[in-house]
Protein backbone atom coordinates (compact mmCIF):
# COMPACT_ATOMS: atom_id res chain seq x y z
CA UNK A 1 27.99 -2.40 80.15
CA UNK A 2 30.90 -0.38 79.08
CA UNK A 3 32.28 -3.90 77.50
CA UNK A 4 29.21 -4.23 75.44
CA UNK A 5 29.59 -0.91 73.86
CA UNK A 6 33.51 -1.02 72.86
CA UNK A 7 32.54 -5.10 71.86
CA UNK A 8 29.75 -3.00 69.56
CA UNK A 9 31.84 -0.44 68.58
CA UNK A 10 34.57 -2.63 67.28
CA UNK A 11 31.90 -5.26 65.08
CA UNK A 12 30.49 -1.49 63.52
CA UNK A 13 33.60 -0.77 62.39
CA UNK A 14 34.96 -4.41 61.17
CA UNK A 15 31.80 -4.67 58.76
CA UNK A 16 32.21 -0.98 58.16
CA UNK A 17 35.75 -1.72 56.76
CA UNK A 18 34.53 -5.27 55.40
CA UNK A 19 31.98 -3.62 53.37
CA UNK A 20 34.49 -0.58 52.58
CA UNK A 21 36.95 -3.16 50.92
CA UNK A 22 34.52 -5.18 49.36
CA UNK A 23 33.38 -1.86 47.29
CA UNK A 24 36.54 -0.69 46.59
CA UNK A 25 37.39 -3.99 45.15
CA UNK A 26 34.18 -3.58 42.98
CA UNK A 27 35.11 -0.72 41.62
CA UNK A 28 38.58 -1.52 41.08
CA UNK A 29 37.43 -4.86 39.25
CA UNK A 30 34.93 -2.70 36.80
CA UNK A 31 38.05 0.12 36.01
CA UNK A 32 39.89 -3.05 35.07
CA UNK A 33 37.44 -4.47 33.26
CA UNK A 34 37.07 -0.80 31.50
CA UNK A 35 40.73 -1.00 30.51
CA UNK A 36 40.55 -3.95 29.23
CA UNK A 37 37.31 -2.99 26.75
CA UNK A 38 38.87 0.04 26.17
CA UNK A 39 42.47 -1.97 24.70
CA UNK A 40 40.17 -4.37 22.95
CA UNK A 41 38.52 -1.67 21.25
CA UNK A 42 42.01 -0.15 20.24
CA UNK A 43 43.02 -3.34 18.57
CA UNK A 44 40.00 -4.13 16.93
CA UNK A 45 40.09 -0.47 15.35
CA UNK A 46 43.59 -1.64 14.29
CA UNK A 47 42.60 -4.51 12.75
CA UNK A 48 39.75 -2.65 10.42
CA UNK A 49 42.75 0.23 9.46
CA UNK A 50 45.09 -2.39 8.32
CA UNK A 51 42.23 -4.34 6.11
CA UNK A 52 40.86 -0.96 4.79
CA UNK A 53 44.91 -0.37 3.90
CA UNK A 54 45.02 2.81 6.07
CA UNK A 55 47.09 2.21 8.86
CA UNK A 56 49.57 4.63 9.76
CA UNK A 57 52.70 5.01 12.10
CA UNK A 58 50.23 6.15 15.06
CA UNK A 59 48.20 3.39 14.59
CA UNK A 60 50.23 0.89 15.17
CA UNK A 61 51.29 2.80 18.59
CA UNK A 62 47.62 2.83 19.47
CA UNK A 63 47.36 -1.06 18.74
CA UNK A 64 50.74 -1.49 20.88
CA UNK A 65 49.44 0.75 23.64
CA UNK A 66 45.53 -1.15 23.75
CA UNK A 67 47.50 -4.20 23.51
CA UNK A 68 49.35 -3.28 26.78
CA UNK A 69 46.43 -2.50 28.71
CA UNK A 70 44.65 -5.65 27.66
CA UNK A 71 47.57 -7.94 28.73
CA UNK A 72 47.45 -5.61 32.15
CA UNK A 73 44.03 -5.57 32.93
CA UNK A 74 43.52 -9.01 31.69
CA UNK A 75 46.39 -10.01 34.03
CA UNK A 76 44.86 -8.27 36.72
CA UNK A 77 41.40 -9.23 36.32
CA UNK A 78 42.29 -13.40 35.82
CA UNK A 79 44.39 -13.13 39.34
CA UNK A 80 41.76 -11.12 41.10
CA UNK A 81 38.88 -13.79 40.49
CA UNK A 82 41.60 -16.56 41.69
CA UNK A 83 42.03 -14.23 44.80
CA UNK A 84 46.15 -14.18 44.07
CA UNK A 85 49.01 -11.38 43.34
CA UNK A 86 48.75 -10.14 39.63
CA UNK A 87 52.43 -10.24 37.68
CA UNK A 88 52.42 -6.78 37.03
């Protein structure tokens, strides 16, 4: 009897860390995903400053910094759905 509970005990908390991981890997796939709007957003507000001819100094270090965390959360997101190490 006292096998049964500790063999019961142990499944509970193997799906209980299963399930665990598989939400924290949710969430970590949607902040990505987040990022990666967010960069997108950046550089497409660069591209309407330089056509309107008002781009400025910082807005080509906003465009370099939303490129950077599209290429990161890009990277991150296209080696998560292959189930492999991102490069950075």
């Amino acid at each position: 009897m006292a096998d049964d509970s500790l063999g019961t005990t142990a499944q509970y908390e193997a799906a209980y860390r299963g399930g665990r991981d598989a939400v924290l890997s949710v969430l970590s796939g949607v902040m990505w995903v987040v990022l990666g709007a967010v960069g997108v957003g950046l550089l497409w507000m660069t591209a309407i400053a330089l056509t309107n001819g008002t781009a400025s100094l910082a807005t080509f270090l906003l465009a370099l910094f939303g490129a950077v965390i599209t290429v990161l959360a890009g990277d991150e997101l296209y080696h998560r759905l292959l189930g492999r190490t991102p490069i950075f």
